[in-house]
Protein backbone atom coordinates (compact mmCIF):
# COMPACT_ATOMS: atom_id res chain seq x y z
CA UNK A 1 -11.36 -192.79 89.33
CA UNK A 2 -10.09 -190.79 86.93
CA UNK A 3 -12.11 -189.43 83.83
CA UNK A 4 -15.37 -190.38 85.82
CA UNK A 5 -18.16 -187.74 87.28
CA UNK A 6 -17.33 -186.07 90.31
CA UNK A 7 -20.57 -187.36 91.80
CA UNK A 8 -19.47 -190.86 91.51
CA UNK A 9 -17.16 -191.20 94.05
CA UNK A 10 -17.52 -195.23 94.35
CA UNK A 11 -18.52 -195.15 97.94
CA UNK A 12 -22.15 -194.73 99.51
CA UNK A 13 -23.63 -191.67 100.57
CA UNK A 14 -26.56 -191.33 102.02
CA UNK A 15 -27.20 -187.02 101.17
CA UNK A 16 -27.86 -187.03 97.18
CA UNK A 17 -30.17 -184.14 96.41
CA UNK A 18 -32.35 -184.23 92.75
CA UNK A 19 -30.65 -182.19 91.02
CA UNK A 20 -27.55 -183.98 91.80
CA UNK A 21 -29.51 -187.07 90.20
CA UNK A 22 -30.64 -185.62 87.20
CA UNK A 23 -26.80 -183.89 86.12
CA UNK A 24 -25.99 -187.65 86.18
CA UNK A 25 -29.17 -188.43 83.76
CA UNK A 26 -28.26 -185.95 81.85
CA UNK A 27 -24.48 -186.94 81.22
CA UNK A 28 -23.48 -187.64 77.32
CA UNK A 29 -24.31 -191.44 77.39
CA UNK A 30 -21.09 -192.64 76.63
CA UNK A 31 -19.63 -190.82 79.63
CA UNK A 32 -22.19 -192.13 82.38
CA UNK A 33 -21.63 -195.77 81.38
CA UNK A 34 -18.17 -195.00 81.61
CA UNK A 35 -18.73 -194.07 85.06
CA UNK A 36 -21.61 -196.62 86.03
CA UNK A 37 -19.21 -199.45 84.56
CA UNK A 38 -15.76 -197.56 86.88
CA UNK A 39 -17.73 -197.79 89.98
CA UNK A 40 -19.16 -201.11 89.43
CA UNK A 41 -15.30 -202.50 88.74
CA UNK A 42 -14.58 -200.94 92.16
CA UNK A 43 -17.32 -202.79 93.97
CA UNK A 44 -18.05 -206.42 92.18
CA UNK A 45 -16.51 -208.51 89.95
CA UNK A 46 -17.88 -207.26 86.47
CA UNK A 47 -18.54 -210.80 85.23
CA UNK A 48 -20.58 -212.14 87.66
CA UNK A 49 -24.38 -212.05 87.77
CA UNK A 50 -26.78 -213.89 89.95
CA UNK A 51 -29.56 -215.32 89.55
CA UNK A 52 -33.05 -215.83 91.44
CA UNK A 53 -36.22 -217.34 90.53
CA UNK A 54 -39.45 -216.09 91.72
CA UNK A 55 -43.04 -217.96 92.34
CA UNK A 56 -46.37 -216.65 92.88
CA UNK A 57 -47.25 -218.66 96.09
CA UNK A 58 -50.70 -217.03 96.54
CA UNK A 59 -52.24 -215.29 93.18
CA UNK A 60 -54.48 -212.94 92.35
CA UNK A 61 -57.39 -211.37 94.66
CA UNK A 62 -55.21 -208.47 95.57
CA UNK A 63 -57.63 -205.82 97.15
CA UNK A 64 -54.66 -202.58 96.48
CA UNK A 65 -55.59 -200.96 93.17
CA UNK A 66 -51.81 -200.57 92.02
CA UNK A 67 -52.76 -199.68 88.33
CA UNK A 68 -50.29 -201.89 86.95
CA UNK A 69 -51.07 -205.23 88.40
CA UNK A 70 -53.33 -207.55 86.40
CA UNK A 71 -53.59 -208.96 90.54
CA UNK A 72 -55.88 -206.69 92.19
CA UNK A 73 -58.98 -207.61 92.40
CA UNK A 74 -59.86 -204.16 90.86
CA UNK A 75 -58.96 -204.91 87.20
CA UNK A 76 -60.44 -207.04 84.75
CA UNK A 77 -58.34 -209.03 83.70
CA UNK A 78 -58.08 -213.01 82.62
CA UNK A 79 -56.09 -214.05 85.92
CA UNK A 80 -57.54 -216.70 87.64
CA UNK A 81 -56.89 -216.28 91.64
CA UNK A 82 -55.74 -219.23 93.50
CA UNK A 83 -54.96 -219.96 97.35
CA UNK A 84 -51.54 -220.07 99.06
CA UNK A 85 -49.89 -223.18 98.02
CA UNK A 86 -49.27 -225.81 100.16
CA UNK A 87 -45.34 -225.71 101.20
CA UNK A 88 -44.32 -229.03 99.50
CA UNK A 89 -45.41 -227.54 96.22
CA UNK A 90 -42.95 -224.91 96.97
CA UNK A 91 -40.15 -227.03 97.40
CA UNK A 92 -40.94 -229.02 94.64
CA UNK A 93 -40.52 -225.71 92.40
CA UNK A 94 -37.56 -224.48 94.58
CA UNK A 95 -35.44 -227.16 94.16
CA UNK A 96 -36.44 -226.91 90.35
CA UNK A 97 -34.99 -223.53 90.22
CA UNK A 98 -32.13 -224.88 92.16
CA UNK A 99 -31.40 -227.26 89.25
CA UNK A 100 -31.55 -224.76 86.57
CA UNK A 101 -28.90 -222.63 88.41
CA UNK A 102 -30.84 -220.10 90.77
CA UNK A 103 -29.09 -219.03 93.91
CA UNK A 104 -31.70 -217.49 95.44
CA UNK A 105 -35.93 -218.02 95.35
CA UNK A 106 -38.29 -215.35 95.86
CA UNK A 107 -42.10 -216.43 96.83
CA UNK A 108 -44.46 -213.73 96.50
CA UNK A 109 -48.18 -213.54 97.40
CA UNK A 110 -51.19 -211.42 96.28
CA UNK A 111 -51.52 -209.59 99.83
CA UNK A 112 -52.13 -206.18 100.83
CA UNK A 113 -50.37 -207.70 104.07
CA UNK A 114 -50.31 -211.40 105.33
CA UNK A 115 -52.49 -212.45 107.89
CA UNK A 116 -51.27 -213.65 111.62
CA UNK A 117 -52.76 -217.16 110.32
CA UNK A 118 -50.82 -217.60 107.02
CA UNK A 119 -47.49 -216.84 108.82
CA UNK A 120 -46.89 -220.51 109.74
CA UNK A 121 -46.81 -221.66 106.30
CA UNK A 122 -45.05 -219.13 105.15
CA UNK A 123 -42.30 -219.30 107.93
CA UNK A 124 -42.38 -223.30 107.03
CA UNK A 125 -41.60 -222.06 103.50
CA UNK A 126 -38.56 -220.14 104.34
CA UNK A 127 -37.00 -222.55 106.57
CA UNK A 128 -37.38 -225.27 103.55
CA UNK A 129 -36.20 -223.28 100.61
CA UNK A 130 -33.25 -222.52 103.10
CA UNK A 131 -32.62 -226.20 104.16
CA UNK A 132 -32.30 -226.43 100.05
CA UNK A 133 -29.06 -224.32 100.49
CA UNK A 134 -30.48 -221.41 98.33
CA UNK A 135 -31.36 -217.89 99.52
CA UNK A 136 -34.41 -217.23 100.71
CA UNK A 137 -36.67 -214.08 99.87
CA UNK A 138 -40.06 -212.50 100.21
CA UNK A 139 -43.02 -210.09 98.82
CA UNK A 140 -45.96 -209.87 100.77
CA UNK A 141 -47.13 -206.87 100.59
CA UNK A 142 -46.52 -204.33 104.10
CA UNK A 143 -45.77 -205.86 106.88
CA UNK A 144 -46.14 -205.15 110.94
CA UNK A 145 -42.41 -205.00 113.28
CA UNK A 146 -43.77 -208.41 114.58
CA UNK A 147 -44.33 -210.40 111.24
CA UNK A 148 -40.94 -209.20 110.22
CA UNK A 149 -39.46 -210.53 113.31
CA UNK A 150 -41.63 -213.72 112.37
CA UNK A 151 -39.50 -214.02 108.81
CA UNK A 152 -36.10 -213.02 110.45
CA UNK A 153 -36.46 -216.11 113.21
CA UNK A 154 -37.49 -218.32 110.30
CA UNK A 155 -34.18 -217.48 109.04
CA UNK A 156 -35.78 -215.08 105.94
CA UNK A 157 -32.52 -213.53 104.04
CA UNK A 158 -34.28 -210.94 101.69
CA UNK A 159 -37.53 -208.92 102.05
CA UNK A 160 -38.69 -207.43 98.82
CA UNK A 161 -40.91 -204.50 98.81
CA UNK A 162 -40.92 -201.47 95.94
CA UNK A 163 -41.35 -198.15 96.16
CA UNK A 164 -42.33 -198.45 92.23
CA UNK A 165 -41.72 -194.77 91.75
CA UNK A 166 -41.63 -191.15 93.12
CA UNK A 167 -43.40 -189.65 96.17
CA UNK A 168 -45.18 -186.82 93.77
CA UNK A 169 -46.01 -189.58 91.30
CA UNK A 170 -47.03 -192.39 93.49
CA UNK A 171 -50.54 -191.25 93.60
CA UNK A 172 -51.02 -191.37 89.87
CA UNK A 173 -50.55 -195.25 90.49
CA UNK A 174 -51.82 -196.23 93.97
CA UNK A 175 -54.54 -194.60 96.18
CA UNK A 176 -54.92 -197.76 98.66
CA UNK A 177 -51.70 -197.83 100.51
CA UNK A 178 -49.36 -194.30 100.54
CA UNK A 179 -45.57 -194.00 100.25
CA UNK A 180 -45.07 -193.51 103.80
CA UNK A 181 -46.72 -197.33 104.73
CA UNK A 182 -44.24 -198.66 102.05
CA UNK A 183 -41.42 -196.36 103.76
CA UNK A 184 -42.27 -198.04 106.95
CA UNK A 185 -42.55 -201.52 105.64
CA UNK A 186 -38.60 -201.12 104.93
CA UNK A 187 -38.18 -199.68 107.82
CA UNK A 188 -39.67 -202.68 109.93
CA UNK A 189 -37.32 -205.01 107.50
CA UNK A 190 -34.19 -203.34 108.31
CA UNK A 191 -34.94 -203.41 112.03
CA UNK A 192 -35.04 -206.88 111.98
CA UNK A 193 -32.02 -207.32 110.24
CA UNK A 194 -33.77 -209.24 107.23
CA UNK A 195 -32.14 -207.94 103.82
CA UNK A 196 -34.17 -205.16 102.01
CA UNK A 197 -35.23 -205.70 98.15
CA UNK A 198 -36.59 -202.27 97.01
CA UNK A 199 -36.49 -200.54 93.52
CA UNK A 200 -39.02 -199.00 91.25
CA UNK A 201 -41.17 -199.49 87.81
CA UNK A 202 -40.12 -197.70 85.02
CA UNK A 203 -42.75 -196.84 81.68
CA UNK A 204 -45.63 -196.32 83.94
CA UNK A 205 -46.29 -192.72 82.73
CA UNK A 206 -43.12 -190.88 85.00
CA UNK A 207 -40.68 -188.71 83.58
CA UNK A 208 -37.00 -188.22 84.60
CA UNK A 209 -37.30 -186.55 87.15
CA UNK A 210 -39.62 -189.12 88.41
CA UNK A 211 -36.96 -191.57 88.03
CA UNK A 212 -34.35 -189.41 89.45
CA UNK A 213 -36.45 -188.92 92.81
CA UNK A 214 -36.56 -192.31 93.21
CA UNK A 215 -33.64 -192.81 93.35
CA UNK A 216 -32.83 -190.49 95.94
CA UNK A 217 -35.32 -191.86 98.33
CA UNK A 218 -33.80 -195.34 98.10
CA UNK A 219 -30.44 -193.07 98.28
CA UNK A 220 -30.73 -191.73 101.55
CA UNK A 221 -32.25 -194.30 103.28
CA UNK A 222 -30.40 -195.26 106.06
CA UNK A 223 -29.09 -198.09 104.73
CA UNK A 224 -29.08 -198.26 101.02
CA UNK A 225 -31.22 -201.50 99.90
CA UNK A 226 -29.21 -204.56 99.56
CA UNK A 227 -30.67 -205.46 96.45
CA UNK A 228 -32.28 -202.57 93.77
CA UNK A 229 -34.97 -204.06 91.52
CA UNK A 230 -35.67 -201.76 88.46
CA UNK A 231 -38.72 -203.07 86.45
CA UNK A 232 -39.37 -202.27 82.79
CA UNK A 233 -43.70 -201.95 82.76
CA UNK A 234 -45.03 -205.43 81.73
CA UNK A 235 -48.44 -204.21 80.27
CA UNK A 236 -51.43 -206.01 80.73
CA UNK A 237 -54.68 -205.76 79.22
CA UNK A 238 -57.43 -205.08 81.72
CA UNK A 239 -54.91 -202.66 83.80
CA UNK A 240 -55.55 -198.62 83.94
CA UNK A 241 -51.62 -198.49 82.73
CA UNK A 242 -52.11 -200.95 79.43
CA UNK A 243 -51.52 -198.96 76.60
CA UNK A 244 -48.72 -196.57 78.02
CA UNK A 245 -45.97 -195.90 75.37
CA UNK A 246 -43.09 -198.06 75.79
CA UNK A 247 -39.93 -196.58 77.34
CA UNK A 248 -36.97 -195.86 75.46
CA UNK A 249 -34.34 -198.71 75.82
CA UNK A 250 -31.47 -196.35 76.23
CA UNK A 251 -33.56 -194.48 78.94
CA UNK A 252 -33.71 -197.71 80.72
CA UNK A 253 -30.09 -198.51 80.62
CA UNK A 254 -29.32 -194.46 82.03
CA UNK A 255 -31.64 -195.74 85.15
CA UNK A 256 -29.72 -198.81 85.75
CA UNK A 257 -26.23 -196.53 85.55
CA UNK A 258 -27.42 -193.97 87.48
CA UNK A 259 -28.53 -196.66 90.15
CA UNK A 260 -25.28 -197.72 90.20
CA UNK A 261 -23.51 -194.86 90.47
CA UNK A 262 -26.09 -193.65 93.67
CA UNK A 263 -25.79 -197.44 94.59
CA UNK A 264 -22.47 -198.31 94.59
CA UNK A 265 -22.76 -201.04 96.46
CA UNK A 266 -25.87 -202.69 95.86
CA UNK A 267 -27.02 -205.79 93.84
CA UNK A 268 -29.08 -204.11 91.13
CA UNK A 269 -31.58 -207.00 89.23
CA UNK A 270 -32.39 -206.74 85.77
CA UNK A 271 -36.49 -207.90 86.83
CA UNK A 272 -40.10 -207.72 84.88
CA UNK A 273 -39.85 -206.70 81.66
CA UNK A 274 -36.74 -208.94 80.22
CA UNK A 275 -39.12 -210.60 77.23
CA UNK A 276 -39.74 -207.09 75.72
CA UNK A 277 -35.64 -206.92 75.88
CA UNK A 278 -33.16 -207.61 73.43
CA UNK A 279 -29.81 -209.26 74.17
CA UNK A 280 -28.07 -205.89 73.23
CA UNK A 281 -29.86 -204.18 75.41
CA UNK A 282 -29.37 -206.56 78.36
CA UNK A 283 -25.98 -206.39 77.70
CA UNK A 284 -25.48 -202.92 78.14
CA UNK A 285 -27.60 -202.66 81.33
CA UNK A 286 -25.16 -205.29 82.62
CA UNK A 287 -22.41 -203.20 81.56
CA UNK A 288 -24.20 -200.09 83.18
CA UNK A 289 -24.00 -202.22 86.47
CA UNK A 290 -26.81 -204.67 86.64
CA UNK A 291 -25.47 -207.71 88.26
CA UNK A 292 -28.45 -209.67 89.14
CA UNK A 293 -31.34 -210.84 87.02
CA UNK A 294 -34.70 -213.24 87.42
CA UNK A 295 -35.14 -215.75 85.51
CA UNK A 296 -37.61 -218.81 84.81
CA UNK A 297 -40.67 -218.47 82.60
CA UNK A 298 -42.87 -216.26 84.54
CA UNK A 299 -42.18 -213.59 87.34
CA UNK A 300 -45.65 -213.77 89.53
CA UNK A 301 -47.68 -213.59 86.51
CA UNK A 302 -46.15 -211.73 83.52
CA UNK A 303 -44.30 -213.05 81.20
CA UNK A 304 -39.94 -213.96 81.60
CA UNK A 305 -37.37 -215.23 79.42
CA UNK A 306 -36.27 -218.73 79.95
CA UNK A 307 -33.50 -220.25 82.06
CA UNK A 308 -32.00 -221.73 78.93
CA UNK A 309 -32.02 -218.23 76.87
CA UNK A 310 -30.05 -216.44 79.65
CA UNK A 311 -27.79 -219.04 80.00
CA UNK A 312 -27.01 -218.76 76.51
CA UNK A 313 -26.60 -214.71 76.62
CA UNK A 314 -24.53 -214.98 79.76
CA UNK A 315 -22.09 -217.66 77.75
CA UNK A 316 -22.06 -215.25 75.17
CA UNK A 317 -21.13 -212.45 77.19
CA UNK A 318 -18.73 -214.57 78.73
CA UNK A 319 -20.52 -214.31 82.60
CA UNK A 320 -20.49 -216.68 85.16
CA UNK A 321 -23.72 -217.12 87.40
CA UNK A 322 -22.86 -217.07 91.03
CA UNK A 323 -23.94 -215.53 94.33
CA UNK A 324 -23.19 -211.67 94.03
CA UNK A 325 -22.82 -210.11 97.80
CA UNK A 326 -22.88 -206.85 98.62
CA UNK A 327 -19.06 -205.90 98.84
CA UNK A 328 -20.00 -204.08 102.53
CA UNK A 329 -22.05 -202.05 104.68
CA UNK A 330 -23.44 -199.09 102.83
């Protein structure tokens, strides 16, 4: 469109190089959410955010040292651990989120993978939260070719799983599982035609460039990720990361632009990290091309702004909540 980068052509492409990615951090900021907000008008309806809710179904006990999860068993922290709930006690909290205007519910669970044994429950979860008309999706840590075949016959629509940051800085934040295992995690998703949920953590000690490669891996996979997570660092005391200096809200809202612009056509979800947010600067990560947030009081077991306070911003802002598809195949 005219007056926008030359980078941001509004389509997906699947060869973006670094340095490519960083000339678009480094755009005058005015001028990038000019061009985030131009190729998010070509793609989705600029008004429209969705909305998921996400439960813990299995906390705490986590044997994967990820530095900034009060969850792994690794940290001291106050988090009590609990066992994988029974499924009614998922519905029961489903169909709560269904009444307080969530399209889609997420369960996640404390695993560095799930065992053969828990996948009938969890497959019985799936099939209910879907039989409650709302979308269905999952983070459970990496998962074999078969167990994703499990979720996909269960009728699974979305498979989370981050990449949290950059190859060269992923081993400043996890030793127990490497980039490659998450790599082929997504890999088994997308071959079985479940949905893939992948994005990143931002304020965990990365710089630009961090964020920038990122970016590019999620880029120039071969199918970019239907839905693009970015998390602002919730910091917990107890966790190797607590302590970290806060990141910049305008640096945050450049990420969310420049993963629109890279992502034309993804859902990109305003998640962890909302309470430490101001409505301002929500607002201008929607108008940088978020479309997508969670919502409820807690996401796993941090901290989240209430259904009734976004409700409120969105009326504000004059958005509507709805079910936000990716426009096509990317």
């Amino acid at each position: 469109m005219q007056g926008t980068h030359p980078l941001a052509t509004g389509t997906p492409r699947h060869d973006w190089t670094r340095d490519q990615a960083q000339t678009l951090f480094a755009l005058p900021f005015n001028d990038l959410l000019f061009t985030a907000q131009s190729v998010h008008r070509q793609n989705f309806d600029p008004n429209a955010v969705q909305v998921s809710s996400l439960l813990s179904i299995k906390t705490g006990a986590c044997p994967e040292d990820c530095a900034y999860c009060p969850q792994s068993v690794r940290h001291e922290t106050s988090l009590e651990r609990e066992a994988l709930m029974e499924v009614q006690a998922v519905m029961a909290a489903a169909a709560k989120a269904k009444a307080a205007g969530a399209s889609r519910f997420c369960m996640g669970a404390a695993w560095r993978s799930p065992k053969d044994r828990d996948m009938d429950k969890v497959e019985a979860m799936v099939r209910g939260v879907r039989e409650l008309g709302m979308e269905t999706c999952m983070t459970l840590g990496m998962l074999t070719a078969e167990q994703a075949q499990r979720l996909k016959g269960a009728g699974l629509d979305y498979y989370n799983h981050n990449l949290d940051t950059s190859a060269e800085y992923y081993g400043e934040i996890i030793t127990t599982r490497s980039y490659q295992d998450r790599l082929d995690t997504l890999a088994h998703v997308r071959d079985a035609g479940i949905n893939v949920c992948c994005g990143g953590i931002l304020g965990m000690g990365e710089d630009e460039s961090d964020r920038a490669g990122m970016l590019v891996t999620l880029a120039n996979l071969p199918k970019h990720p239907e839905s693009v997570p970015i998390n602002l660092l919730v910091q917990v005391e107890g966790t190797p990361l607590f302590g970290r200096a806060p990141v910049d809200g305008l640096d945050f809202v450049r990420t969310i632009a420049v993963t629109r612009i890279m992502m034309p056509h993804s859902v990109v979800r305003l998640s962890a990290g909302r309470t430490d947010m101001s409505d301002e600067m929500q607002a201008l990560c929607f108008f940088a091309g978020a479309n997508s947030v969670f919502y409820g009081e807690k996401l796993l077991t941090t901290p989240n702004p209430e259904a009734n306070e976004d409700m409120a911003l969105f009326g504000r802002l004059g958005m509507r909540t709805e079910r936000v598809q990716p426009p096509l195949a990317s």
